[in-house]
Structure formats: C-alpha cells, structure tokens
N, C-alpha and C. Protein backbone atom coordinates (compact mmCIF):
# COMPACT_ATOMS: atom_id res chain seq x y z
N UNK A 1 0.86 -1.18 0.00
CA UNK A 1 0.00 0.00 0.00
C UNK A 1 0.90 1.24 0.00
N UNK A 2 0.31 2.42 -0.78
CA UNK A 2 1.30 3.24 -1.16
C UNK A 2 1.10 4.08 0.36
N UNK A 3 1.96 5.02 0.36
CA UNK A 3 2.17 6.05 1.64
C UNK A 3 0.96 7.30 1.23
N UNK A 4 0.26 7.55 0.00
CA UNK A 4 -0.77 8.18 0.11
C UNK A 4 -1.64 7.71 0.28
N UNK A 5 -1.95 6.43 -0.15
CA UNK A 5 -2.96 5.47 0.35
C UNK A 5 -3.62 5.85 1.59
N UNK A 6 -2.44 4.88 2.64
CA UNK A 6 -2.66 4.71 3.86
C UNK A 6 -2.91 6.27 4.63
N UNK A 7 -1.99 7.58 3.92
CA UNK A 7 -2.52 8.79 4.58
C UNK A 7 -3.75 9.07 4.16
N UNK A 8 -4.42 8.81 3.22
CA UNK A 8 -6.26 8.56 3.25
C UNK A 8 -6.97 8.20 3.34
N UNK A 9 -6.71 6.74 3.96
CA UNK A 9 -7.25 5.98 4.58
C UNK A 9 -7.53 6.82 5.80
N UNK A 10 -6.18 6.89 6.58
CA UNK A 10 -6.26 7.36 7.96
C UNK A 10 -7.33 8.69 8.54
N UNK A 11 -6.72 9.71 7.34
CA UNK A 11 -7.78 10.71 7.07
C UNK A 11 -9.18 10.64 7.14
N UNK A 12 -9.68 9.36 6.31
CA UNK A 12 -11.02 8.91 6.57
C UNK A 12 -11.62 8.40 8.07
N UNK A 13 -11.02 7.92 8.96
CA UNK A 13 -11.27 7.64 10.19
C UNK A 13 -11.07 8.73 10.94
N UNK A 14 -10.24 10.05 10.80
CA UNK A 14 -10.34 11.02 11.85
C UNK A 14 -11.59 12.06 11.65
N UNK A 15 -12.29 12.68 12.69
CA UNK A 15 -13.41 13.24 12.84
C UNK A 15 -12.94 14.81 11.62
N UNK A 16 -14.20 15.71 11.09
CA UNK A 16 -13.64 16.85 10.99
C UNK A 16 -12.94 17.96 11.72
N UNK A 17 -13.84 17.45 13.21
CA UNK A 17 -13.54 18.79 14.16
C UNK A 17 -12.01 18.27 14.40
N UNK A 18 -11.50 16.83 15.06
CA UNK A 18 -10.27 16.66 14.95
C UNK A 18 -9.23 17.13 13.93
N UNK A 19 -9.53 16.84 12.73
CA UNK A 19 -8.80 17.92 11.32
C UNK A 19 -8.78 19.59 11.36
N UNK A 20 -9.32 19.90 11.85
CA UNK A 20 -9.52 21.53 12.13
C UNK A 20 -8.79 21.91 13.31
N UNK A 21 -8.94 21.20 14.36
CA UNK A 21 -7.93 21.29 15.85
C UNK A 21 -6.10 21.37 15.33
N UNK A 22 -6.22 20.15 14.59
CA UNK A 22 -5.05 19.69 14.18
C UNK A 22 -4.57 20.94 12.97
N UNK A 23 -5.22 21.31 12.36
CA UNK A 23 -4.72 22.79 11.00
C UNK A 23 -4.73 24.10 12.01
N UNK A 24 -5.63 24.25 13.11
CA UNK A 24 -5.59 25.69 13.68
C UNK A 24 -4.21 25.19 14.69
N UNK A 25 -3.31 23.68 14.91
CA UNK A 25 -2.47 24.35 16.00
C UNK A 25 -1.20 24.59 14.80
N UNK A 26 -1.52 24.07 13.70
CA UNK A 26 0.06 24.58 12.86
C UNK A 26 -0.10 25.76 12.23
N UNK A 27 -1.56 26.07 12.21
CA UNK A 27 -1.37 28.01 11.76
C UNK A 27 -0.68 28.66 12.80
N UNK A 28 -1.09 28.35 13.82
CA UNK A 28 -0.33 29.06 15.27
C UNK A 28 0.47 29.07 15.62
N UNK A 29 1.73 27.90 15.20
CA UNK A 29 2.82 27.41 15.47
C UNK A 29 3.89 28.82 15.12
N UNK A 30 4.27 28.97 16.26
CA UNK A 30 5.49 30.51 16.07
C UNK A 30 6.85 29.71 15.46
N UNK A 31 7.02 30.10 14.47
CA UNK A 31 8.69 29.73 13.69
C UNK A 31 9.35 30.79 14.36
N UNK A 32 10.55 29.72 14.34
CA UNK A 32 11.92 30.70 15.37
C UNK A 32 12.38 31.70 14.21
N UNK A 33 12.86 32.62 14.72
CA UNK A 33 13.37 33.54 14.49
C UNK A 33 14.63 33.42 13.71
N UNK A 34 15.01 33.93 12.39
CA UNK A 34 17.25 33.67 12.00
C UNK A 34 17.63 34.67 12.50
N UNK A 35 18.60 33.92 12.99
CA UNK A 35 19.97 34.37 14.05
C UNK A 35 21.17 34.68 13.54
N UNK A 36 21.46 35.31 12.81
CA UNK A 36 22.36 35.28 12.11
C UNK A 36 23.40 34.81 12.74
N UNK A 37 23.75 35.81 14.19
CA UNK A 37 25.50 34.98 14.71
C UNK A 37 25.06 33.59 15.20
N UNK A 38 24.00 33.16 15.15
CA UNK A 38 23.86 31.63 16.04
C UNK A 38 24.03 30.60 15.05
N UNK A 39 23.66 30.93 13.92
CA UNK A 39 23.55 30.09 12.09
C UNK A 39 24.73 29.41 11.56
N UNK A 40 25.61 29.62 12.42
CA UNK A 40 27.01 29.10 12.04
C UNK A 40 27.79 28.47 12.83
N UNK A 41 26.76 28.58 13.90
CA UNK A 41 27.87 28.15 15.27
C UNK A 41 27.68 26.05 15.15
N UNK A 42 26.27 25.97 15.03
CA UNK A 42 26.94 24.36 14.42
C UNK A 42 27.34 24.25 13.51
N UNK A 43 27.75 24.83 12.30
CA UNK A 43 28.56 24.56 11.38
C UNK A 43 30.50 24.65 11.99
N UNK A 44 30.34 25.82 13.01
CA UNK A 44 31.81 25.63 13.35
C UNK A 44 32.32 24.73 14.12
N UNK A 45 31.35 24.20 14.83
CA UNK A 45 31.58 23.26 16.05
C UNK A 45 31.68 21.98 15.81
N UNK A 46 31.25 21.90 14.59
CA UNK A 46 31.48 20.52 13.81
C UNK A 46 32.64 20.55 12.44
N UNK A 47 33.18 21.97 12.64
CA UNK A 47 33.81 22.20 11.66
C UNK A 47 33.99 21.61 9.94
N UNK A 48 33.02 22.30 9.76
CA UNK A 48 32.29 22.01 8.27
C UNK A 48 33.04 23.21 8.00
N UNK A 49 33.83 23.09 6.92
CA UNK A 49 34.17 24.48 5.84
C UNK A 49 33.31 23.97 4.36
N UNK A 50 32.75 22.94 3.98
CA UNK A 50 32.41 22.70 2.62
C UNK A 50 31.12 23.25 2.70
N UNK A 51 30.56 24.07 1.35
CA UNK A 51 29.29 24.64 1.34
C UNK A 51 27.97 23.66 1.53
N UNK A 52 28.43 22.21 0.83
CA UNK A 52 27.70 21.49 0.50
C UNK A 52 27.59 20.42 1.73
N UNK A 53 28.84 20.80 2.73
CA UNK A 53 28.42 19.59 3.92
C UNK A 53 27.26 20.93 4.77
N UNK A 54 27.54 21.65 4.73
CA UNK A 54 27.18 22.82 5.35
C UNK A 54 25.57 23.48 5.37
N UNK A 55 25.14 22.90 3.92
CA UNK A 55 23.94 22.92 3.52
C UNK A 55 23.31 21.62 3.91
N UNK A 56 24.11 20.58 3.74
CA UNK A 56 23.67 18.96 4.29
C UNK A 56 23.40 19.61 6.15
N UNK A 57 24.20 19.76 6.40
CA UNK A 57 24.02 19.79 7.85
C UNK A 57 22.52 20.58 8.37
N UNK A 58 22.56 21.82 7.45
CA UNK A 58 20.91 22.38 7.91
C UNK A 58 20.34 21.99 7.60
N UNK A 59 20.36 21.17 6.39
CA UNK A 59 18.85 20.16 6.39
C UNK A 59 18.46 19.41 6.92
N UNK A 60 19.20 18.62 7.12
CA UNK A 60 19.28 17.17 8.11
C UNK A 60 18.59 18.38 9.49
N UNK A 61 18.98 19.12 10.12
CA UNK A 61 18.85 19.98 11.12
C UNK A 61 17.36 20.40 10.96
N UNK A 62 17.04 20.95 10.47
CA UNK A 62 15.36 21.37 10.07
C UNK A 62 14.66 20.07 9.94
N UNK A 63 14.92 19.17 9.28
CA UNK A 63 13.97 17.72 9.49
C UNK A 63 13.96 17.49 10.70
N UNK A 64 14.91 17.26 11.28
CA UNK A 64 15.04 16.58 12.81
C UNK A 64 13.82 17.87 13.60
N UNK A 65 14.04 19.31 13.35
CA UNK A 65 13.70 19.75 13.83
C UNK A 65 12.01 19.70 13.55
N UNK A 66 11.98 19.64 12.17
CA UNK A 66 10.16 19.74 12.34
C UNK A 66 9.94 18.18 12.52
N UNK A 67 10.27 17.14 12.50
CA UNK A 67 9.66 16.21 12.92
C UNK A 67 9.32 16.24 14.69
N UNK A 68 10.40 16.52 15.28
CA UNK A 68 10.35 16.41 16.89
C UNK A 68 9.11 17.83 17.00
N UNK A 69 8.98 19.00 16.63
CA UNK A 69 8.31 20.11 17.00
C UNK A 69 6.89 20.09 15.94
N UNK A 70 6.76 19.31 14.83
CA UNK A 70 5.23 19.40 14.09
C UNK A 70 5.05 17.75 13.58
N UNK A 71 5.64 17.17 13.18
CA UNK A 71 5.37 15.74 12.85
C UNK A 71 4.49 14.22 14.07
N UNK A 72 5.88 14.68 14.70
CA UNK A 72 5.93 13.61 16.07
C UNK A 72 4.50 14.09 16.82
N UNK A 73 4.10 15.27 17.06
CA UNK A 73 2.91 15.41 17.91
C UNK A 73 1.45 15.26 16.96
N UNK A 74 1.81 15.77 15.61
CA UNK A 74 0.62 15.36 14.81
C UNK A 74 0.38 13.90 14.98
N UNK A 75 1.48 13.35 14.78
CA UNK A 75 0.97 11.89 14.70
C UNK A 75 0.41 11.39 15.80
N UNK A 76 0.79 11.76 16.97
CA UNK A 76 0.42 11.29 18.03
C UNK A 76 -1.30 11.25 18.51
N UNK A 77 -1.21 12.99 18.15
CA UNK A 77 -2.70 12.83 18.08
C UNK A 77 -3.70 12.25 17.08
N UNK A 78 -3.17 11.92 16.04
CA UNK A 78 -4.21 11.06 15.14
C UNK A 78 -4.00 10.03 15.28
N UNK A 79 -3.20 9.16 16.30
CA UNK A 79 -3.09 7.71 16.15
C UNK A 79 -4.30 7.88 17.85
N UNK A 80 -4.30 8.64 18.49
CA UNK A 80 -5.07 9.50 19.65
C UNK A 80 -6.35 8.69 19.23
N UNK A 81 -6.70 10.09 17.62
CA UNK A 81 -8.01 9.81 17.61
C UNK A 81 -8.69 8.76 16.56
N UNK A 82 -7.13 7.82 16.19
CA UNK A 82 -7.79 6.28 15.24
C UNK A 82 -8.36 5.89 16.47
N UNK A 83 -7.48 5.77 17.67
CA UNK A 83 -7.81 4.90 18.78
C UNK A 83 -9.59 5.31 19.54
N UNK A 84 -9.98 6.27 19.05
CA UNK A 84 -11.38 7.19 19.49
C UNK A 84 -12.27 6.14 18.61
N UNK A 85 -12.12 6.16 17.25
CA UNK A 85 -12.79 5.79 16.49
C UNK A 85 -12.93 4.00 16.58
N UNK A 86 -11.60 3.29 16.71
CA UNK A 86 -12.03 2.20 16.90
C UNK A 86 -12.72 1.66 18.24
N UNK A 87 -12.23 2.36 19.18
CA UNK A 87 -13.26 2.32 20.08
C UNK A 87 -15.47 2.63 19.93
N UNK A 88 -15.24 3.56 19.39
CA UNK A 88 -16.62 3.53 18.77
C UNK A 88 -16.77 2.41 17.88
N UNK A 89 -16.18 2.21 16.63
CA UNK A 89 -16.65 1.33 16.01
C UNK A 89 -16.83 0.12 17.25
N UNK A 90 -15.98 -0.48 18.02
CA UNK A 90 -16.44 -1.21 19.08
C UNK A 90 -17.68 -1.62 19.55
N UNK A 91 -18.44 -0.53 20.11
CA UNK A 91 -19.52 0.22 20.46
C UNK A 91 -20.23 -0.25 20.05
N UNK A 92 -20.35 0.28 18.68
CA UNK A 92 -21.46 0.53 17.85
C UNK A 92 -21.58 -1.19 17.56
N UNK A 93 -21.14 -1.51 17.00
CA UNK A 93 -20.93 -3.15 16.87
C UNK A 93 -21.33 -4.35 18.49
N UNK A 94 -20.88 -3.95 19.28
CA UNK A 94 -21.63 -4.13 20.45
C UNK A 94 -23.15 -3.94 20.29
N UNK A 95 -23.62 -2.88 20.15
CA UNK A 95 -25.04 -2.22 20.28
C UNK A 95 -25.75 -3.20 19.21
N UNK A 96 -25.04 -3.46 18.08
CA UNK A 96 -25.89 -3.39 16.85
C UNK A 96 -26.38 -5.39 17.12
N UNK A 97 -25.04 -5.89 18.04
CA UNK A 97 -25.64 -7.31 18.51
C UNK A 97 -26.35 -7.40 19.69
N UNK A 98 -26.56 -6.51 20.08
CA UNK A 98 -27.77 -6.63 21.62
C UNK A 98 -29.53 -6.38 20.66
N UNK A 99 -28.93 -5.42 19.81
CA UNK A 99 -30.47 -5.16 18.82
C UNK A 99 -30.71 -6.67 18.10
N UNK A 100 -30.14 -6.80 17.33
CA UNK A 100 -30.52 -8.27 16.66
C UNK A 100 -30.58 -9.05 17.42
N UNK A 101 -30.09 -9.47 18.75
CA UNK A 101 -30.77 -10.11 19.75
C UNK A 101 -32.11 -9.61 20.08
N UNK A 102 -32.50 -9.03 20.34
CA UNK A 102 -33.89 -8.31 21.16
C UNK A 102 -34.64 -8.43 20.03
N UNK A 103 -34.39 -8.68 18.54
CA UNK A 103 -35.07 -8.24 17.71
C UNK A 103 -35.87 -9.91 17.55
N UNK A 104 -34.82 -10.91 18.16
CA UNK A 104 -35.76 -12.05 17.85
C UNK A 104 -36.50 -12.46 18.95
N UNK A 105 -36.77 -11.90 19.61
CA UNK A 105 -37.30 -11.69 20.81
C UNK A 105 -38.58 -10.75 21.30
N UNK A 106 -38.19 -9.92 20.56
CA UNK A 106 -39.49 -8.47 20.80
C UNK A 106 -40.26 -8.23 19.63
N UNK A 107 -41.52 -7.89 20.04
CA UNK A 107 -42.15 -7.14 18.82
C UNK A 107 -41.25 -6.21 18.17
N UNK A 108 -41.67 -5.95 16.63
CA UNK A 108 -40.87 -5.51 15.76
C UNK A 108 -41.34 -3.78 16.33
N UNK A 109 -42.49 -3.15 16.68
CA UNK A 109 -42.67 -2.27 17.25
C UNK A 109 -41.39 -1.29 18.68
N UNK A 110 -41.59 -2.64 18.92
CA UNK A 110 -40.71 -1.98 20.19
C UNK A 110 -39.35 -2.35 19.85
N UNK A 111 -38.77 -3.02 19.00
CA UNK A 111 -37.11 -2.65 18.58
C UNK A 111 -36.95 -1.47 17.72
N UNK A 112 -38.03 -0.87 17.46
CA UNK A 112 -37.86 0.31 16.07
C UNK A 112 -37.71 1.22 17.66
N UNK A 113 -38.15 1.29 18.02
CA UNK A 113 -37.91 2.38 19.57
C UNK A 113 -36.81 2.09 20.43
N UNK A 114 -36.18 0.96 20.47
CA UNK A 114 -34.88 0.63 20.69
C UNK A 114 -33.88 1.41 19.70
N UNK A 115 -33.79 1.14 18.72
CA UNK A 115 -33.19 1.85 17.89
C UNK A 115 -32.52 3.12 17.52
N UNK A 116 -33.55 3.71 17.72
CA UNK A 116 -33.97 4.94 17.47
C UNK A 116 -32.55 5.79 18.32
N UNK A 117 -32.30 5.71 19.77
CA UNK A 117 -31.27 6.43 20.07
C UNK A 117 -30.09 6.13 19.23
N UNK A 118 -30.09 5.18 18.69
CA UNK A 118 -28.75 4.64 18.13
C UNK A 118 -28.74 5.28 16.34
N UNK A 119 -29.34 5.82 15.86
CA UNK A 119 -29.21 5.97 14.30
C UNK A 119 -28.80 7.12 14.21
C-alpha cells in the first residue's frame, strides 16, 4: 500500500472537528526567528568548511527539527483519535448485537424504539 494510500485511509477515520484542531495548531505554530550569529555556530563546532556539507548539515537539522516540534505530535494525536474511532466502532458493533438479539425476541414495534437512540 502506497504512503498516500494509507494517509487517506487514515484521514477517513479522523473526525472533521479533529482535522480543524489539528490545521488551527500549525497556523499558530510561532517559527523561530534567523539568528544570524547563532547560524554558524553548528557549522563551526562541527567544523564544516564545505558549502555542501554545510547545507547537508541544515537540512538534516530542520527535518530533525520539524519532525520532533510538528510531525511527532501530529501523529500522536491522530493515532489519539484512530484509537477514538475504533473504540466507537467497538460500540457501535456491540449495540448493533444486543439489537438483533432483542429483535428475535421483541415485537418488531418496540425494537424500532430501541433503535432509534442509536441511528
């Protein structure tokens, strides 16, 4: 299964209001500030003179960084709220075998009123 796949799959099991929680906290998210004298200080401390290890190094640096500060907590909370949903599906699947029980059992009248909270 491809990696967009499974990110729309997943998508499909999280609520909207959860998707909206999750977009209003990365509009909000304050990006740090460039530092100019601070921008070089791991490059010296690891003593990189090549432009190209130098450019390797901030990238690698910004991944690490948005995974630990926007990745790692997104995920957390949507694996949060798969775990919401399969719990409901649970539920609901519970409920839906106490009804088909009762249903061979009760007038068809009074399971339509059973029901009813559940649809």
């Amino acid at each position: 299964m491809s990696l967009l796949k499974k990110v729309e799959d997943f998508f499909k099991r999280v609520t909207e209001e959860e998707l909206d929680d999750m977009v209003q906290e990365i509009n909000e998210m304050e990006l740090p500030e460039y530092h100019e004298a601070g921008m070089g200080c791991g490059i010296e401390d690891r003593g990189i003179t090549d432009r190209y290890e130098a450019c390797k190094h901030g990238y690698e640096s910004a991944v690490e960084d948005c995974d630990n500060d926007v990745i790692s907590p997104l995920k957390d909370k949507l694996i949060e709220a798969n775990k919401k949903v399969e719990l409901l599906k649970t539920e609901l699947e519970r409920r839906s075998k106490i009804i088909l029980a009762l249903q061979e059992h009760l007038p068809d009248t009074l399971v339509c009123e059973i029901k009813k909270p559940f649809s």
